[in-house]
Protein backbone atom coordinates (compact mmCIF):
# COMPACT_ATOMS: atom_id res chain seq x y z
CA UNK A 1 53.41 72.70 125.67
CA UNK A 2 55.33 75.33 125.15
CA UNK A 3 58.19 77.08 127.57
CA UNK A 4 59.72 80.80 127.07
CA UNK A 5 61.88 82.52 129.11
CA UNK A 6 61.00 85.00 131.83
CA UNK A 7 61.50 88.35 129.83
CA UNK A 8 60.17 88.69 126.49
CA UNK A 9 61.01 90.87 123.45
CA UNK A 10 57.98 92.16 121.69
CA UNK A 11 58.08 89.77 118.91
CA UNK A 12 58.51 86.90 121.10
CA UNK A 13 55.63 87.94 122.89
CA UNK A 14 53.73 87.99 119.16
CA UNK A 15 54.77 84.67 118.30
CA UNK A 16 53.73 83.82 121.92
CA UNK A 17 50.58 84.97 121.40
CA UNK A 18 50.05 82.94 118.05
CA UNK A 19 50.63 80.19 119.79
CA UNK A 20 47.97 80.22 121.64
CA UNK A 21 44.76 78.05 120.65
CA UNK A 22 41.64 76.49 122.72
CA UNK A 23 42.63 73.92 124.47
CA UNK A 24 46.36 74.85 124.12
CA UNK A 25 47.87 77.08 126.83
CA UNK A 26 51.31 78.77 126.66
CA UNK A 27 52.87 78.16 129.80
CA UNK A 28 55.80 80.76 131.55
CA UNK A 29 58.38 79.40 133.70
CA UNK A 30 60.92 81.59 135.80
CA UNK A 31 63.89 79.45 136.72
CA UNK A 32 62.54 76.22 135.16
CA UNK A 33 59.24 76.26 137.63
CA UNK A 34 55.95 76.99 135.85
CA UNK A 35 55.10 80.17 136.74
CA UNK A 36 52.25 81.83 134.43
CA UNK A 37 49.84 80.26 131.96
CA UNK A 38 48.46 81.85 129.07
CA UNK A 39 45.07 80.83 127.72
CA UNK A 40 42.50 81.26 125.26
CA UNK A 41 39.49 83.24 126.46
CA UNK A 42 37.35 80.47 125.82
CA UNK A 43 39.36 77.84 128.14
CA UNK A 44 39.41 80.22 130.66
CA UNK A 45 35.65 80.99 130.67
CA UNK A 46 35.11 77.09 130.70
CA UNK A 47 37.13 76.60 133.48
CA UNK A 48 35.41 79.56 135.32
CA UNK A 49 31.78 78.17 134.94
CA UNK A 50 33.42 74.28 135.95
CA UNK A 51 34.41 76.39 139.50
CA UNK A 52 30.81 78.38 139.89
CA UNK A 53 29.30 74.21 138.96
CA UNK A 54 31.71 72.72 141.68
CA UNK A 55 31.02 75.31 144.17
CA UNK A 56 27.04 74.98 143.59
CA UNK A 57 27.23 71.04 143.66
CA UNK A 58 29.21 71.68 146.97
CA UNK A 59 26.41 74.54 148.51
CA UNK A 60 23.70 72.18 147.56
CA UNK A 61 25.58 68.83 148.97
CA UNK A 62 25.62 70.43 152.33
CA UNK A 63 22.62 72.11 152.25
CA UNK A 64 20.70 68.34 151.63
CA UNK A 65 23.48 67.46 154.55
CA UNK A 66 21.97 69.96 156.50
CA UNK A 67 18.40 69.22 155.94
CA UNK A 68 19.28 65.63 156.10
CA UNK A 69 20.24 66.28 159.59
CA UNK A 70 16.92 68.11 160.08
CA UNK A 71 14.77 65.57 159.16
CA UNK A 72 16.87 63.16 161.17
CA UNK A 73 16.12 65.14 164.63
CA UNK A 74 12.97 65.59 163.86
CA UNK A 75 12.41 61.97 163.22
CA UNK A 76 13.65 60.87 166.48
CA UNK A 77 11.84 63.44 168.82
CA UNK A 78 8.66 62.43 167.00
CA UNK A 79 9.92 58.35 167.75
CA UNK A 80 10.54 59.44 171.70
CA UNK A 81 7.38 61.59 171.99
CA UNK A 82 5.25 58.58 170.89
């Protein structure tokens, strides 16, 4: 991991920029606190499809939760009715 400081000449920002590789961010801190990350395009794309996974696995979980409950009602007004 890599740390620069918060304002950059142009060739630091080069040699920055080299040191980027999958897998292998460049991280920016301001005042020793991480502040920006710099990453290849295919990390970044990875971790964007992970979120649109996570949130799908999440929509579907209560969505089955949902229909779960469904089924459940229905269930026990048939079980009263008879």
């Amino acid at each position: 991991m890599l740390l620069y400081p918060h304002f950059l000449p142009l060739t630091v920002c080069i040699t920055v920029l080299r040191d980027i590789a999958v897998g292998a961010p460049v991280f920016l801190t301001k005042n020793g606190r991480g502040r920006y990350a710099i990453l290849d395009m295919q990390d970044f794309e990875k971790t964007q499809a992970t979120i649109r996974l996570m949130n799908e696995l999440a929509k579907g979980r209560s969505e089955n939760l949902s229909l779960t409950g469904l089924v459940l009602t229905v269930y026990h007004s048939l079980v009263h009715y008879f």
